[in-house]
N, C-alpha and C. Protein backbone atom coordinates (compact mmCIF):
# COMPACT_ATOMS: atom_id res chain seq x y z
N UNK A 1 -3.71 7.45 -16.89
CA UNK A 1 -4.96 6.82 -17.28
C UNK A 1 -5.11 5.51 -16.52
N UNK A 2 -6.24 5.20 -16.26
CA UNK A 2 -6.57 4.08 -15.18
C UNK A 2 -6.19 2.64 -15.95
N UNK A 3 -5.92 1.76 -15.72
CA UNK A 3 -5.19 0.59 -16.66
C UNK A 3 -5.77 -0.68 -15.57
N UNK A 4 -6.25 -2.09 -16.20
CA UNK A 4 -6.53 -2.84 -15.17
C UNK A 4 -5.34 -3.88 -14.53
N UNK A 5 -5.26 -4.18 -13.49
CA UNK A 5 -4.77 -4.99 -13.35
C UNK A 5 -3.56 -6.22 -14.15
N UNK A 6 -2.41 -6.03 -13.86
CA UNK A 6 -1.91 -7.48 -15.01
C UNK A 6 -1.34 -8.69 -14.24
N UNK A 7 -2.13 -8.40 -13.27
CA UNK A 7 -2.14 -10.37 -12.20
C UNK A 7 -3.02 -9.91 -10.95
N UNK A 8 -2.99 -10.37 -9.79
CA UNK A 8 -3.56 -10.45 -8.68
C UNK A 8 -2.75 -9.87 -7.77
N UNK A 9 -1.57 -9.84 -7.96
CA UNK A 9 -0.69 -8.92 -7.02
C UNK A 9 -1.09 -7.64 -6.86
N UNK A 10 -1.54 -7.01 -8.62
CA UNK A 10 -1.79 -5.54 -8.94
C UNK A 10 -3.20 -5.19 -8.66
N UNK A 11 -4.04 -6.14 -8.13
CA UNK A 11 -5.81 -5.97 -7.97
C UNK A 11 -5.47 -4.90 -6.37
N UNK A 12 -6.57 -3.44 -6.64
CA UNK A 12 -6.42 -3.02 -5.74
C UNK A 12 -7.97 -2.63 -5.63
N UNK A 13 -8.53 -2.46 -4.36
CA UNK A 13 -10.08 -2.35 -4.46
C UNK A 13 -9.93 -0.61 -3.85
N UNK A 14 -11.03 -0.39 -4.02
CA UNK A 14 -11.58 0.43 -3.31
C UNK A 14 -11.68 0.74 -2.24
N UNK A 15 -11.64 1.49 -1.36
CA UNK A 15 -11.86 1.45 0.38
C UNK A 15 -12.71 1.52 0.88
N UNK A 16 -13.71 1.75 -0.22
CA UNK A 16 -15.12 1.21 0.66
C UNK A 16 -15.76 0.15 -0.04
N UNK A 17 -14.96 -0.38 -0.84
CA UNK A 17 -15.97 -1.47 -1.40
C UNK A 17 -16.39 -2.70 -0.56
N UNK A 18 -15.25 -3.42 -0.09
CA UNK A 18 -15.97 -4.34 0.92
C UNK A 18 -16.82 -4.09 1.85
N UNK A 19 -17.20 -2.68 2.54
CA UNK A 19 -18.21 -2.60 3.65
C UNK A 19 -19.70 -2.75 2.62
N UNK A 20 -19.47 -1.84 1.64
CA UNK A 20 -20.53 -1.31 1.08
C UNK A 20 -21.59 -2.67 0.26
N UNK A 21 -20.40 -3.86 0.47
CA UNK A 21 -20.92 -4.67 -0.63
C UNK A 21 -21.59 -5.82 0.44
N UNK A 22 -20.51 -5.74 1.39
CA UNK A 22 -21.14 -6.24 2.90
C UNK A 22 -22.76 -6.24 3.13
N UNK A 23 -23.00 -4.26 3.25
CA UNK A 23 -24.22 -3.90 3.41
C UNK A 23 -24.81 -4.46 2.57
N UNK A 24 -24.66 -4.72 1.94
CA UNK A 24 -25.99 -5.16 0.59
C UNK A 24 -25.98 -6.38 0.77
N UNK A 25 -25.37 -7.54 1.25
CA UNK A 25 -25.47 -9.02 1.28
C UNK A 25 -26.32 -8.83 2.76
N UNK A 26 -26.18 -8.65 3.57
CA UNK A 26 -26.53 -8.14 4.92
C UNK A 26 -28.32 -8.06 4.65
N UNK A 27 -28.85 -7.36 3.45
CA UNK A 27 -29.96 -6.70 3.41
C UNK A 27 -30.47 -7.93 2.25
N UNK A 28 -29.68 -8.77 2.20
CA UNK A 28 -29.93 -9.87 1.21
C UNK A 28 -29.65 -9.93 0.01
N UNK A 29 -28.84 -9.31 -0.89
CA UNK A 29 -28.87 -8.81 -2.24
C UNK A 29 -27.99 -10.08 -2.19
N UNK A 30 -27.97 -10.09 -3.81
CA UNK A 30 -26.89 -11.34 -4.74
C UNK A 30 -26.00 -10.19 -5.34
N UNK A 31 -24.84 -10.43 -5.36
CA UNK A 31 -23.82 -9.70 -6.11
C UNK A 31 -23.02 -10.32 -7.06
N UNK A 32 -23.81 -10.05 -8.31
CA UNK A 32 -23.05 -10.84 -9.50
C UNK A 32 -22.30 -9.59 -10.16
N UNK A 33 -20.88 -10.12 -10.61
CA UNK A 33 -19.97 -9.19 -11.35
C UNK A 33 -20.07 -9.58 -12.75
N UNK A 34 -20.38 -8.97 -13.87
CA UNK A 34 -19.91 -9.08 -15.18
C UNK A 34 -18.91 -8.07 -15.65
N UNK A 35 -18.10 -8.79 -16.41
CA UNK A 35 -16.59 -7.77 -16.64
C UNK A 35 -16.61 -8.38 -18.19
N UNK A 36 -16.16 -7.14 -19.09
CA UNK A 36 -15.31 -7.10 -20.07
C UNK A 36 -13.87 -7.23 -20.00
N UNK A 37 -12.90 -8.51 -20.59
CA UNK A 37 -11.82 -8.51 -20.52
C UNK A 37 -11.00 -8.73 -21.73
N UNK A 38 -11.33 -7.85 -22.57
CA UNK A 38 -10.62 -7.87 -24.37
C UNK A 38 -9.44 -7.83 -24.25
N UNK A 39 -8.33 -7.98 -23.40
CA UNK A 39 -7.11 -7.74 -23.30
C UNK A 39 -6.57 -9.34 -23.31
N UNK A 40 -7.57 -10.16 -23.12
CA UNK A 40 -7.21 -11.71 -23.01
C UNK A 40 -7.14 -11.90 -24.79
N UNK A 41 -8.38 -11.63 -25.53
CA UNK A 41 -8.48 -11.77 -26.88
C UNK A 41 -7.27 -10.95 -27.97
N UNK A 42 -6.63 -9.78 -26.87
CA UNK A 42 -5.80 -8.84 -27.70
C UNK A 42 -4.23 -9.75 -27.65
N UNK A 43 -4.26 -10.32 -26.88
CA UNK A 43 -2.55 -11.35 -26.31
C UNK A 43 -2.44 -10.26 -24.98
N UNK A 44 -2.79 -9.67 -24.18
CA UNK A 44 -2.16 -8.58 -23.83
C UNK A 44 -1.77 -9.61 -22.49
N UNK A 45 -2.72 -9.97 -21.47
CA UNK A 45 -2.89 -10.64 -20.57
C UNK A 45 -3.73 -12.09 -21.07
N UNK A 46 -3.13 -13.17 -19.65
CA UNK A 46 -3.93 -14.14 -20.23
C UNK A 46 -4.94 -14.32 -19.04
N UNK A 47 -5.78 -15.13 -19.96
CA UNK A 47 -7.25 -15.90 -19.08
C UNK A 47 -7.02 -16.65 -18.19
N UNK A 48 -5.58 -17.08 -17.68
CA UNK A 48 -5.61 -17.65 -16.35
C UNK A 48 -5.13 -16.50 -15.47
N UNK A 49 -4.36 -15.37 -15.86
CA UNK A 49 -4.22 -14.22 -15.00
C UNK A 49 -5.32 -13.44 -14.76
N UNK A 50 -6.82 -13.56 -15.23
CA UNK A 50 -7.84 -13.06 -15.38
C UNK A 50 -8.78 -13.68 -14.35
N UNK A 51 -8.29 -15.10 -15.03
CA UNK A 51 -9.14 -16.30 -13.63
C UNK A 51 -8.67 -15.62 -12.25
N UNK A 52 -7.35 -15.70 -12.24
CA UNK A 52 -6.71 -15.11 -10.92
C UNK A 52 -7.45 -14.12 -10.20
N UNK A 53 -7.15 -12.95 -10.81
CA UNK A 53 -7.19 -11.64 -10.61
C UNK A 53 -9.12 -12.13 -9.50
N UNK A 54 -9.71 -12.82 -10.79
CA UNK A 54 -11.11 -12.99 -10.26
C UNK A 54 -11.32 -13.64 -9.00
N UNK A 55 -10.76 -14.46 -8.69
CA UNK A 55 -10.88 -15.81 -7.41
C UNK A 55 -10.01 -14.31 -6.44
N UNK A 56 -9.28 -14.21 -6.15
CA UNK A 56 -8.67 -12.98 -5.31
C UNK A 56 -9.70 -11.76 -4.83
N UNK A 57 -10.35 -11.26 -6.15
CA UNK A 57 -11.27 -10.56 -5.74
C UNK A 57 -12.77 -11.22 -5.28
N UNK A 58 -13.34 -12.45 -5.55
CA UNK A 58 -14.23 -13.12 -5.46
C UNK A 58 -13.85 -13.21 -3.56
N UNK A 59 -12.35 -13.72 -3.21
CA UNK A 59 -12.14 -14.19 -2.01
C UNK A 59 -11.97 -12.87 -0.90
N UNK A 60 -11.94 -11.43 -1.41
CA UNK A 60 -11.75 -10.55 -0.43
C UNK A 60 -13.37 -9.42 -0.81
N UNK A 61 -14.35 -9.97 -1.34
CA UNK A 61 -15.33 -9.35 -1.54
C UNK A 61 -16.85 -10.21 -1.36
N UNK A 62 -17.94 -9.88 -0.96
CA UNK A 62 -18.82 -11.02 -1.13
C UNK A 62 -19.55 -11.10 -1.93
N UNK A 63 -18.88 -11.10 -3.64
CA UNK A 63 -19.83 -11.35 -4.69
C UNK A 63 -20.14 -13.12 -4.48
N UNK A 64 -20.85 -13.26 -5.34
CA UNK A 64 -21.58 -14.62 -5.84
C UNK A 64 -21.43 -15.22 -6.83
N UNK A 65 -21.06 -14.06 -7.68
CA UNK A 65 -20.66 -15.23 -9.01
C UNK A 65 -20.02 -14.29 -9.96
N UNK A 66 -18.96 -14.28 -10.60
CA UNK A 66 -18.35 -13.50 -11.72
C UNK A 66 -18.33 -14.18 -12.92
N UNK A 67 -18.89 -13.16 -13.92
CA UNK A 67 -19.30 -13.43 -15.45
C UNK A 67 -18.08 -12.51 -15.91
N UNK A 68 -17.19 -13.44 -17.08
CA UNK A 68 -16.35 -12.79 -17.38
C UNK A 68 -17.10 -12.87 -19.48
N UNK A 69 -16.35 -11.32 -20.02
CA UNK A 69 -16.58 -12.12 -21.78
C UNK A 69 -14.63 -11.44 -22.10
N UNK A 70 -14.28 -12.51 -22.65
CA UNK A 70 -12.81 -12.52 -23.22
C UNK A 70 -12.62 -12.14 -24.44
N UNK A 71 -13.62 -11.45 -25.34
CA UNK A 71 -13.93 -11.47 -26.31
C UNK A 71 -13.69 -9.58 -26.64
N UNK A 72 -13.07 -9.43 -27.81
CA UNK A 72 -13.03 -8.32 -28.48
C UNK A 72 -14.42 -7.39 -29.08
N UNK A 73 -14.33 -6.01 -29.34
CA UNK A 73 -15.13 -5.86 -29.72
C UNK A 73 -16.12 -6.30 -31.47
N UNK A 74 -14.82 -6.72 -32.03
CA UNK A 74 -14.29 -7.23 -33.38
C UNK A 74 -15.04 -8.66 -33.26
N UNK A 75 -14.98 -8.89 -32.32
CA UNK A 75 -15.81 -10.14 -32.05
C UNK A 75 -17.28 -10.17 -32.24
N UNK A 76 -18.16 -9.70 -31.84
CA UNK A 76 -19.27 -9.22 -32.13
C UNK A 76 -20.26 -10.27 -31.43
N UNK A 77 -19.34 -10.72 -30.27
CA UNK A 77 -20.13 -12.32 -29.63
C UNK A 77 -21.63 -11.10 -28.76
N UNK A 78 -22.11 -12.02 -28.48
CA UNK A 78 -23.54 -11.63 -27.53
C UNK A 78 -23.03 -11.38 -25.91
N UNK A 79 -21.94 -11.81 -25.78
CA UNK A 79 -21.91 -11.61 -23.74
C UNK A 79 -21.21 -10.18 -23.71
N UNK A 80 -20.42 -9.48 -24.61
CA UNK A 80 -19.48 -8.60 -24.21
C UNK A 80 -20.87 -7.27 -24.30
N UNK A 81 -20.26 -6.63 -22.81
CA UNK A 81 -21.24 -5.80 -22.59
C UNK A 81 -20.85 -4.22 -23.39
N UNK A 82 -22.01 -3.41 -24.15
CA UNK A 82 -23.31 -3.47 -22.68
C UNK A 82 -24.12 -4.06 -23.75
N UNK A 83 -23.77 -5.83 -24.85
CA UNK A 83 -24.57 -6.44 -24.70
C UNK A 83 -25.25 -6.90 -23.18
N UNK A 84 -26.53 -7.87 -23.12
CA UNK A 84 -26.96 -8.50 -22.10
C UNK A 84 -26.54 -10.14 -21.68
N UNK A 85 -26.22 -10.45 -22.43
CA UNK A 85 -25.52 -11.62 -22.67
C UNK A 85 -25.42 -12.58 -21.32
N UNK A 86 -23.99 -11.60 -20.85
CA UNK A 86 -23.51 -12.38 -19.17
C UNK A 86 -24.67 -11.92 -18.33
N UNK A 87 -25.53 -10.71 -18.25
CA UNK A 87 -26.47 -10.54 -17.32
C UNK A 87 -27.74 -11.65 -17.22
N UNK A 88 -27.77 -12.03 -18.44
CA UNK A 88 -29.38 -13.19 -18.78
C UNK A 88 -28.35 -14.32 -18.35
N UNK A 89 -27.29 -14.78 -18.69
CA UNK A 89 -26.58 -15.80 -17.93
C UNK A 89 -26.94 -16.05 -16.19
N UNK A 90 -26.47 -14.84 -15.59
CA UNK A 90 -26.15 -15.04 -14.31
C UNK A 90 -27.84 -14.75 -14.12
N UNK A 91 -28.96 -14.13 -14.51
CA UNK A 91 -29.82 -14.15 -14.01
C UNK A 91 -30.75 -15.75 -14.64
N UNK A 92 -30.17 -16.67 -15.27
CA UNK A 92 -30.63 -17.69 -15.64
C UNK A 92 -30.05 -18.53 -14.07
N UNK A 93 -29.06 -18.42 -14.22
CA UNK A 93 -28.23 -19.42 -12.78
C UNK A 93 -28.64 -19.54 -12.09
N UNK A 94 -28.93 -17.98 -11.70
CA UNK A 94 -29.16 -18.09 -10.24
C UNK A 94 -30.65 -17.13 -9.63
N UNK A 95 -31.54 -17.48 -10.77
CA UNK A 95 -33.03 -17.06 -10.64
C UNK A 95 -33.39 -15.97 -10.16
N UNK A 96 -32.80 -15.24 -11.14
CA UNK A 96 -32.86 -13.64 -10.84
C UNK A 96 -33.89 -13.19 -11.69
N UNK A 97 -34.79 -12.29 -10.68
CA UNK A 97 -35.93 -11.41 -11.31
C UNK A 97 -35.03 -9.87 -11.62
N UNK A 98 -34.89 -9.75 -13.18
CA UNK A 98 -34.04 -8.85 -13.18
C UNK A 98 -34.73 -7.85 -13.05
N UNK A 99 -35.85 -7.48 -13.40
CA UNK A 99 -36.54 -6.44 -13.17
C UNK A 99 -37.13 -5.82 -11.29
N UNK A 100 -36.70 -6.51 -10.60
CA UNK A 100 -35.99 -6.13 -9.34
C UNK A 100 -35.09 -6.58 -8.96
N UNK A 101 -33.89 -6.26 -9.76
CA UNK A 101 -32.70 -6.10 -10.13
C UNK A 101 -31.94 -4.04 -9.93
N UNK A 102 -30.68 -4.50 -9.88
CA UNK A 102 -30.40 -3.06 -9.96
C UNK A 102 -28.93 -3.27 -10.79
N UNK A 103 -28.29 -2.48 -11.31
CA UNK A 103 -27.17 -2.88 -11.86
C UNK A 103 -25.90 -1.32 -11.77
N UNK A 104 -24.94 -1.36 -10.92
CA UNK A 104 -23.97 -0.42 -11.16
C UNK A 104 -23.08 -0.36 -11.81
N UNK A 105 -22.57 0.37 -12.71
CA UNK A 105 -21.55 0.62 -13.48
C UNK A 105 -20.59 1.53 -13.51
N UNK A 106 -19.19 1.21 -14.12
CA UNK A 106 -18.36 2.34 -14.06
C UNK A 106 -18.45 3.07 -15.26
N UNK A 107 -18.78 3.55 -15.06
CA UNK A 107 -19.30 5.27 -16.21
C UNK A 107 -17.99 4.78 -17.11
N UNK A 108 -16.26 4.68 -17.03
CA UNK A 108 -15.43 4.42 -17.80
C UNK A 108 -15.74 3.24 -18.63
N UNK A 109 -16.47 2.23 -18.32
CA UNK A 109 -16.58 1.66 -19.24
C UNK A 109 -17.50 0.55 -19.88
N UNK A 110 -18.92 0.93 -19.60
CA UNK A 110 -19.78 0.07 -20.44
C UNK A 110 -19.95 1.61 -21.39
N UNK A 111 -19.80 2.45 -21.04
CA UNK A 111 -20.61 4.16 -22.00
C UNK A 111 -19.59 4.62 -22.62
N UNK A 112 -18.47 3.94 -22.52
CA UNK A 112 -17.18 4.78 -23.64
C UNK A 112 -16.82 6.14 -23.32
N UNK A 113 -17.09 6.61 -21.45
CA UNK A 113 -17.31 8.26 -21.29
C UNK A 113 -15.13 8.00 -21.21
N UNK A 114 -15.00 9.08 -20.97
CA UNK A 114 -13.35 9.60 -20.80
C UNK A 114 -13.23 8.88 -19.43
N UNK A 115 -11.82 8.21 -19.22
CA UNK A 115 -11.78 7.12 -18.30
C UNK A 115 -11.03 8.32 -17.36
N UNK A 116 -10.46 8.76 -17.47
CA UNK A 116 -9.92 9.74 -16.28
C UNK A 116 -10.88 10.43 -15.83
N UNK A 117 -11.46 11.19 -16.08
CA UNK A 117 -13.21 12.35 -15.75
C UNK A 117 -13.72 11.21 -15.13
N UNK A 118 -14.34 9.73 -15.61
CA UNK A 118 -15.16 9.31 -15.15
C UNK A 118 -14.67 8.10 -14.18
N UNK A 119 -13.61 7.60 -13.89
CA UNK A 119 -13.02 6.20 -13.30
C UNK A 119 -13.58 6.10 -12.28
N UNK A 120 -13.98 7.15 -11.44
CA UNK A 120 -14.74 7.26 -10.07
C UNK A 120 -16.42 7.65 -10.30
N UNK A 121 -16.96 7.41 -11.09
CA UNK A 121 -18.26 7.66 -11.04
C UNK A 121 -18.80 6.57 -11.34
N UNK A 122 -20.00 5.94 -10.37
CA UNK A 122 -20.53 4.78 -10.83
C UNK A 122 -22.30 4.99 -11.83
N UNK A 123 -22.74 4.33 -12.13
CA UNK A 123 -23.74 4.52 -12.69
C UNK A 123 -24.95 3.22 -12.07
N UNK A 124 -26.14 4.29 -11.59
CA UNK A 124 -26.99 2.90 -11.28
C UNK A 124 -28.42 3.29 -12.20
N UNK A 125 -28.64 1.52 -12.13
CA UNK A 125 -30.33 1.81 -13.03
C UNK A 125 -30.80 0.86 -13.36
N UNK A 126 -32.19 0.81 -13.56
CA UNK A 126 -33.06 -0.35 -13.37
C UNK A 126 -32.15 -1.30 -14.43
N UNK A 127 -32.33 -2.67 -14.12
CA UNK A 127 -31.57 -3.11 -16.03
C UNK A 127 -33.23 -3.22 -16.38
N UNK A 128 -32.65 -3.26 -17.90
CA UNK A 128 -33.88 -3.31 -19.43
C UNK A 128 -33.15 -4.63 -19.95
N UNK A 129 -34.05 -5.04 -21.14
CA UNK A 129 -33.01 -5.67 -21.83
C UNK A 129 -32.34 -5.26 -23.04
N UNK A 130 -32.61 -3.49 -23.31
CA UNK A 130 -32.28 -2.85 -24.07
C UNK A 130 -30.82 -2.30 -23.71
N UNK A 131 -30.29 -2.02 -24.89
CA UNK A 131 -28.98 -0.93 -24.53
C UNK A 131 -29.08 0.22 -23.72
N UNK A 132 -28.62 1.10 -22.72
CA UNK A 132 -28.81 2.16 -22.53
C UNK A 132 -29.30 3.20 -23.15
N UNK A 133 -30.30 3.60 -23.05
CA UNK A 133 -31.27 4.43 -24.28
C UNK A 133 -31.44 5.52 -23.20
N UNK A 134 -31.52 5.80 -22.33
CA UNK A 134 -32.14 6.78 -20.94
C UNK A 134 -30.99 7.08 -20.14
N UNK A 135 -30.80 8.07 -19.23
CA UNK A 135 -29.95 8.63 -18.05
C UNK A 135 -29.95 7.06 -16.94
N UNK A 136 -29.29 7.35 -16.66
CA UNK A 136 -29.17 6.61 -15.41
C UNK A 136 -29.90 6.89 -14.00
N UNK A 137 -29.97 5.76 -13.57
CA UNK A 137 -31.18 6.51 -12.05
C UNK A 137 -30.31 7.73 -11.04
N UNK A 138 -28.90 7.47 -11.14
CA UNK A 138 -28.53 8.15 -10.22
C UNK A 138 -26.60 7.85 -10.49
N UNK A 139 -26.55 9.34 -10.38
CA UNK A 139 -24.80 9.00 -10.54
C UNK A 139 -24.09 9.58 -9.20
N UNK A 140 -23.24 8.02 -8.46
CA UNK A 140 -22.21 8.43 -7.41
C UNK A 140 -21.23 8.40 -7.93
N UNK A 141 -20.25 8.40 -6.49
CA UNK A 141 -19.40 8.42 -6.75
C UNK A 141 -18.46 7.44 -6.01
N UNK A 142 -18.91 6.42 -5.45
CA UNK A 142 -18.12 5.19 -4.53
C UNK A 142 -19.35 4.51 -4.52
N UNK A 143 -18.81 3.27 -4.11
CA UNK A 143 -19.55 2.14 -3.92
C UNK A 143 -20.51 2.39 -3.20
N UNK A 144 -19.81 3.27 -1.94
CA UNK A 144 -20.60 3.25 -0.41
C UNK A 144 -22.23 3.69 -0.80
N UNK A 145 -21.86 5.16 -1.90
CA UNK A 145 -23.01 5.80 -2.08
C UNK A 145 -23.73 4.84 -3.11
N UNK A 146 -23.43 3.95 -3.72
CA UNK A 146 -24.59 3.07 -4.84
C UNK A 146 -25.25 2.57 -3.70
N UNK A 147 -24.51 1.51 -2.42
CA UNK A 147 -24.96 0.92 -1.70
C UNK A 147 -26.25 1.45 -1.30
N UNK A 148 -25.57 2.67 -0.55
CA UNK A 148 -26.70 3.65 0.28
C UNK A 148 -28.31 3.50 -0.83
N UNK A 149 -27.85 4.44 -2.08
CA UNK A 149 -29.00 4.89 -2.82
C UNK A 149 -29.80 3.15 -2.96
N UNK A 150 -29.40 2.37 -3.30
CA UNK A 150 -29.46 1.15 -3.51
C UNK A 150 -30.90 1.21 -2.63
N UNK A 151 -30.38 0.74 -1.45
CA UNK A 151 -31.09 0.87 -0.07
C UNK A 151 -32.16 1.52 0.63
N UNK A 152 -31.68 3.04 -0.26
CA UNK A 152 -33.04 3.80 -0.07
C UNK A 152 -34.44 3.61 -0.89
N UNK A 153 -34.05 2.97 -2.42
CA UNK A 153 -34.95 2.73 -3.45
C UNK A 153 -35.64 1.58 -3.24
N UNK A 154 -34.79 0.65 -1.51
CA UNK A 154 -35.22 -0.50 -1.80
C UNK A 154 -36.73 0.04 -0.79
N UNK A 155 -36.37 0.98 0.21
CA UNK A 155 -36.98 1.25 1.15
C UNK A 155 -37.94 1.88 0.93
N UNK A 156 -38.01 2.68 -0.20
CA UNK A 156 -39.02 3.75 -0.79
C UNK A 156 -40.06 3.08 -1.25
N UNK A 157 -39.72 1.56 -2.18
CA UNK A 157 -40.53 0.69 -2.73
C UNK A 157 -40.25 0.56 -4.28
N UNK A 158 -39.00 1.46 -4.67
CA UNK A 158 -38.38 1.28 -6.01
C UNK A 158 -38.60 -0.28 -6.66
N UNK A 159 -38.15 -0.91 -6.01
CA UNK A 159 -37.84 -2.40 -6.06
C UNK A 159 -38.51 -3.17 -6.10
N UNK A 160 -39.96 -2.83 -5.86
CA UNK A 160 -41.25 -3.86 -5.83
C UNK A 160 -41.69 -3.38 -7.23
């Protein structure tokens, strides 16, 4: 079963994630990360191995800003997704029209699907400020292909 990271030594990316994320800064996009990390709130790992893990991947990827929530589900705070919480954050920051916005996800875990079946499937789709209520616009299966579809929706006129 897929397990995250327990320091920065163990962060391993994808092999196409840096081109793919490339392409999209390239074409102008902002790449903000929001992550669930309940394993800080459980004792499991701590929030400076979390900080880590983040600045490592922040430094070999070209996101813009990472939204972390440390918070359990027991917690019932507003940022832990698929509240909206960290998304109205980072689109407060950094003056994001979320509604030409796009948002990908790992099917394992904002939707609770089976993390082995799904660890490789991403999920893309307009954001709402609702919970997932609808299918997703489109399910890949690597970064490369969110990028791509990304790109084509931007080209089609999805995005306006």
């Amino acid at each position: 079963m897929p397990y995250p990271p327990a320091n920065a030594a163990e962060l391993v990316l994808a092999p196409d994630a840096k081109a793919a994320l490339v392409e999209l800064k390239e074409q102008g996009f902002l790449l903000l990360v929001v992550t669930n990390q309940p394993d800080v709130a459980k004792g499991i790992i701590t929030r400076a191995a979390v900080e880590e893990i983040n600045r490592k991947l922040a430094s070999e990827l070209p996101v813009d800003d990472v939204f972390v929530c440390y918070h359990q589900d027991s917690d019932h705070c507003d940022c832990r997704k698929p509240k909206p919480g960290m998304i109205l954050e980072g689109a407060r920051k950094h003056d994001v029209d979320l509604a030409e916005s796009f948002m990908v996800a790992t099917a394992g875990g904002m939707w609770k699907l089976d993390k082995m079946r799904d660890a490789e499937r991403f999920l893309l789709m307009r954001y709402t400020e609702r919970e997932p209520a609808r299918p997703a616009d489109a399910r890949v299966y690597s970064l490369k292909e969110a990028a791509d579809w990304i790109l084509e929706a931007c080209r089609k006129g999805v995005a306006q």
